[in-house]
N, C-alpha and C. Protein backbone atom coordinates (compact mmCIF):
# COMPACT_ATOMS: atom_id res chain seq x y z
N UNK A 1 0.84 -1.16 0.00
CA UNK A 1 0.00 0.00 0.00
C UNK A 1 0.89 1.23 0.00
N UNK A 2 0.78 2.24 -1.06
CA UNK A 2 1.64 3.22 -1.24
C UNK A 2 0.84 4.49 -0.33
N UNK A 3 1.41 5.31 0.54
CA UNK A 3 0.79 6.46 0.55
C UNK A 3 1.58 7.27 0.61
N UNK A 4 0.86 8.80 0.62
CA UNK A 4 2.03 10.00 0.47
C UNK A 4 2.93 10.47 1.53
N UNK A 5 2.55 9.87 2.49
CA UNK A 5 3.04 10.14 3.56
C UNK A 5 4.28 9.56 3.72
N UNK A 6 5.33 10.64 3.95
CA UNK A 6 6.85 9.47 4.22
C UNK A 6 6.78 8.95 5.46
N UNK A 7 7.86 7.62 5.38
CA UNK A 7 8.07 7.26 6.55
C UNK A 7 8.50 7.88 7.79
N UNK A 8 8.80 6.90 8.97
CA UNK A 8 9.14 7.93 10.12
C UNK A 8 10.88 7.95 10.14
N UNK A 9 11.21 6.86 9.01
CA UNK A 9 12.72 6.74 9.01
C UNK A 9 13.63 7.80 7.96
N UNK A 10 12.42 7.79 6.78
CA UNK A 10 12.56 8.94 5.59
C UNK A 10 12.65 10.68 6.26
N UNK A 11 11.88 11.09 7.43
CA UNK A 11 11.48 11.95 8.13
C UNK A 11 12.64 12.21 9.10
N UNK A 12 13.46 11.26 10.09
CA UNK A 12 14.35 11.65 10.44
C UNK A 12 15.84 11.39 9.93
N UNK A 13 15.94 11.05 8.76
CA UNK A 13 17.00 10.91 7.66
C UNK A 13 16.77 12.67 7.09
N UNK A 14 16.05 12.77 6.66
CA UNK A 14 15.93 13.95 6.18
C UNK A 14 16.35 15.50 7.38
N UNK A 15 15.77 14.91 8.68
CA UNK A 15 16.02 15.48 9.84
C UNK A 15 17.59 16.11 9.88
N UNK A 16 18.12 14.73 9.80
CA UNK A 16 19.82 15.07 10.00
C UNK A 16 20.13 13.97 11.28
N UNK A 17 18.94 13.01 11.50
CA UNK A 17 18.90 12.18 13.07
C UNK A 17 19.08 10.87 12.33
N UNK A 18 20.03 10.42 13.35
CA UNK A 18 20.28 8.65 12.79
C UNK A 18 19.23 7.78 13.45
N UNK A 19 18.24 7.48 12.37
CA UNK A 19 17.05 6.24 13.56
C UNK A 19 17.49 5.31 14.70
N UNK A 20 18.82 5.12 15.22
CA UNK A 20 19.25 4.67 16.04
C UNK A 20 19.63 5.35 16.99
N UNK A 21 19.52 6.51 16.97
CA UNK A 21 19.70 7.35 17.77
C UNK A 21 19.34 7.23 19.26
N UNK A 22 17.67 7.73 18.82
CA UNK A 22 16.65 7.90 20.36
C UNK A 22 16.88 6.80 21.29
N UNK A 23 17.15 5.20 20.20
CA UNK A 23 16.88 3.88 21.31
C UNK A 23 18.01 4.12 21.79
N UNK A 24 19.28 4.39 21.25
CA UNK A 24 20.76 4.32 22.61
C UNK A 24 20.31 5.22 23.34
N UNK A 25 19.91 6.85 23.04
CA UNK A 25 19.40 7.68 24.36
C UNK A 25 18.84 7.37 25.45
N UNK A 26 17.68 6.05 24.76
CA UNK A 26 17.35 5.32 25.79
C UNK A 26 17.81 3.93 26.56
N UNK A 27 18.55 3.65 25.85
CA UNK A 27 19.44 2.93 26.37
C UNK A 27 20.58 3.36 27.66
N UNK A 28 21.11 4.70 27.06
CA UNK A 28 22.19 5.27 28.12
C UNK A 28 21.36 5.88 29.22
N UNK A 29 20.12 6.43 29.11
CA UNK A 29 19.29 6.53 30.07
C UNK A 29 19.13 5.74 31.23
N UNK A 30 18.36 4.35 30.54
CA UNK A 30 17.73 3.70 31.47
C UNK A 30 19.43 2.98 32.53
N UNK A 31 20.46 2.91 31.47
CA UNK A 31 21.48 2.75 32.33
C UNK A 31 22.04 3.54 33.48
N UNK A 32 21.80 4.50 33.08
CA UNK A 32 22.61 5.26 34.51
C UNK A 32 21.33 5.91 35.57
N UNK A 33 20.15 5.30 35.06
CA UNK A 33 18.82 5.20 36.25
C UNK A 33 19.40 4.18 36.99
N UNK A 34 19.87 3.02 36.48
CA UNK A 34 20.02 1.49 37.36
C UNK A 34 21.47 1.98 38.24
N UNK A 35 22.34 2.42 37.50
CA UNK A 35 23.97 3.28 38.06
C UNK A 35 23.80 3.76 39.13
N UNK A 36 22.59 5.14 39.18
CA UNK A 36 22.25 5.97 40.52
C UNK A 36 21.59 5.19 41.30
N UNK A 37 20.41 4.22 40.85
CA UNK A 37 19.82 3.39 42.25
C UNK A 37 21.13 2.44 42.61
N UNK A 38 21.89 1.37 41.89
CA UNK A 38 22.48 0.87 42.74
C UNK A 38 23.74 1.84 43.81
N UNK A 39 24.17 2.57 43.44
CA UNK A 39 25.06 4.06 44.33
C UNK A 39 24.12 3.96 45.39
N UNK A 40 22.74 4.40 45.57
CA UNK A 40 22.20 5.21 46.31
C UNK A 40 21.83 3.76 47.33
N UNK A 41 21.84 2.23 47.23
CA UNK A 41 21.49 1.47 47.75
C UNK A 41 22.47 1.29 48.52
N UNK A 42 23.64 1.61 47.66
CA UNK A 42 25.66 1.00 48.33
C UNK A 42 25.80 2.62 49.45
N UNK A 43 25.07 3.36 49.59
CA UNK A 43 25.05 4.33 50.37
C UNK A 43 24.19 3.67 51.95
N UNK A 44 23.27 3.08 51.81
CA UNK A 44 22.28 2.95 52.69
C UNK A 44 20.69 3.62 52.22
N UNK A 45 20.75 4.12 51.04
CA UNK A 45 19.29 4.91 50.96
C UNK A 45 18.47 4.32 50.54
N UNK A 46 18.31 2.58 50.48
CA UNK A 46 17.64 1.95 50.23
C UNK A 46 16.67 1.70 50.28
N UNK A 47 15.08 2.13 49.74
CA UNK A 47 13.86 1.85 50.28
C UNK A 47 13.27 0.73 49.82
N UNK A 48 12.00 0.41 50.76
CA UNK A 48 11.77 -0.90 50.46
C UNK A 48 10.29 -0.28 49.40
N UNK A 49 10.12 -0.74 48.08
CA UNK A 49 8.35 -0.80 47.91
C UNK A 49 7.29 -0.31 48.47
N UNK A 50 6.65 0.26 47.97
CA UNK A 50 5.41 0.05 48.44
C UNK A 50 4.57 -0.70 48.27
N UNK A 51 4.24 -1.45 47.31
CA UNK A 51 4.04 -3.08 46.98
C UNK A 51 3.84 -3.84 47.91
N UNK A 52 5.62 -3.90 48.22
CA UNK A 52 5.71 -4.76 49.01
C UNK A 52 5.47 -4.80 50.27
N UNK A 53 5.85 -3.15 50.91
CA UNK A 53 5.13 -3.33 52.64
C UNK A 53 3.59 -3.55 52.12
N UNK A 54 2.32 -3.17 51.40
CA UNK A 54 1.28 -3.72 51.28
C UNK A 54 1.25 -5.12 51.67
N UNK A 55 1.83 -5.98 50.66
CA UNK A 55 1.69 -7.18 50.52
C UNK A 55 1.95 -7.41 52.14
N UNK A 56 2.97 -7.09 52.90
CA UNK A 56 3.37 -8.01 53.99
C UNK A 56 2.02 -7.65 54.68
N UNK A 57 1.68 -6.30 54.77
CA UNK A 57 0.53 -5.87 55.65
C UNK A 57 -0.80 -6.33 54.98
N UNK A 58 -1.21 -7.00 54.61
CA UNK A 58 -1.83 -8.17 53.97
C UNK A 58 -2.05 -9.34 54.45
N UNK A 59 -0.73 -9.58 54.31
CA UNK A 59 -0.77 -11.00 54.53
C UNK A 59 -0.27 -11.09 56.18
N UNK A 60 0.19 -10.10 57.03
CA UNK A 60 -0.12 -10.17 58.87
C UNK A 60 -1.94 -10.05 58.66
N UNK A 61 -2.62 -9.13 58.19
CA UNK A 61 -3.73 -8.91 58.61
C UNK A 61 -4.53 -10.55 58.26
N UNK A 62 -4.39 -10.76 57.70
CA UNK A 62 -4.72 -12.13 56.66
C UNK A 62 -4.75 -13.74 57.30
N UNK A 63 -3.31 -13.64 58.26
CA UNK A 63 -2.57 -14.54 59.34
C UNK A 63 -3.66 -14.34 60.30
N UNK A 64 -3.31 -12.97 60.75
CA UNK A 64 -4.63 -12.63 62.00
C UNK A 64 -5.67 -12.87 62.09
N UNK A 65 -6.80 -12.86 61.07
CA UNK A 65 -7.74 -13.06 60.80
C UNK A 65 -7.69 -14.65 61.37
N UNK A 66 -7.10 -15.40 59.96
CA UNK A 66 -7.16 -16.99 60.53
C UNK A 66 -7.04 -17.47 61.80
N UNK A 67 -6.06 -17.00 62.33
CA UNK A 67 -5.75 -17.38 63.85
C UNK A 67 -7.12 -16.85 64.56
N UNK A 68 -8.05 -15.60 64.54
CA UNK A 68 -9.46 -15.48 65.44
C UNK A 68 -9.73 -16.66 64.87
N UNK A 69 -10.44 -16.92 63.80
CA UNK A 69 -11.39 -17.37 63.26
C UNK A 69 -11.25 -19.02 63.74
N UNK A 70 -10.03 -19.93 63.56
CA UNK A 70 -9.53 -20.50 64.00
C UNK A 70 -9.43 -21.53 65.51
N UNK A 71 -9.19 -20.37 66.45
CA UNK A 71 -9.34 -20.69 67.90
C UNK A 71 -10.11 -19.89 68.20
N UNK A 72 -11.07 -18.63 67.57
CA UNK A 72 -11.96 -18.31 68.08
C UNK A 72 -13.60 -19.34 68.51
């Protein structure tokens, strides 16, 4: 199917941008996101989830429950 519309590769060729560009940007990005969290963990600034304290506080409330219900 032909249409008039150029591509998005024709569009940044014409730009002066190499289509491989943006993904290493995002590539060197998402790398030195993982760089600063592990630093900031080898510091002590480690937090835990919020997920995960949910889940635990879940599953105490969850425990608790059984245990009334249980020997109640």
């Amino acid at each position: 199917m032909n249409t008039s519309e150029p591509s998005d590769r024709d569009r940044e060729a014409r730009a002066g941008r190499d289509p491989g560009t943006e993904k290493l940007n995002w590539i060197d990005r998402r790398r030195e996101k993982i760089r600063a969290e592990v630093e900031r963990n080898r510091r002590g600034e480690y937090t835990v989830p919020t997920w995960v304290l949910a889940a635990a506080l879940i599953l105490i409330v969850v425990a608790w429950l059984g245990l009334i219900i249980y020997f109640g």
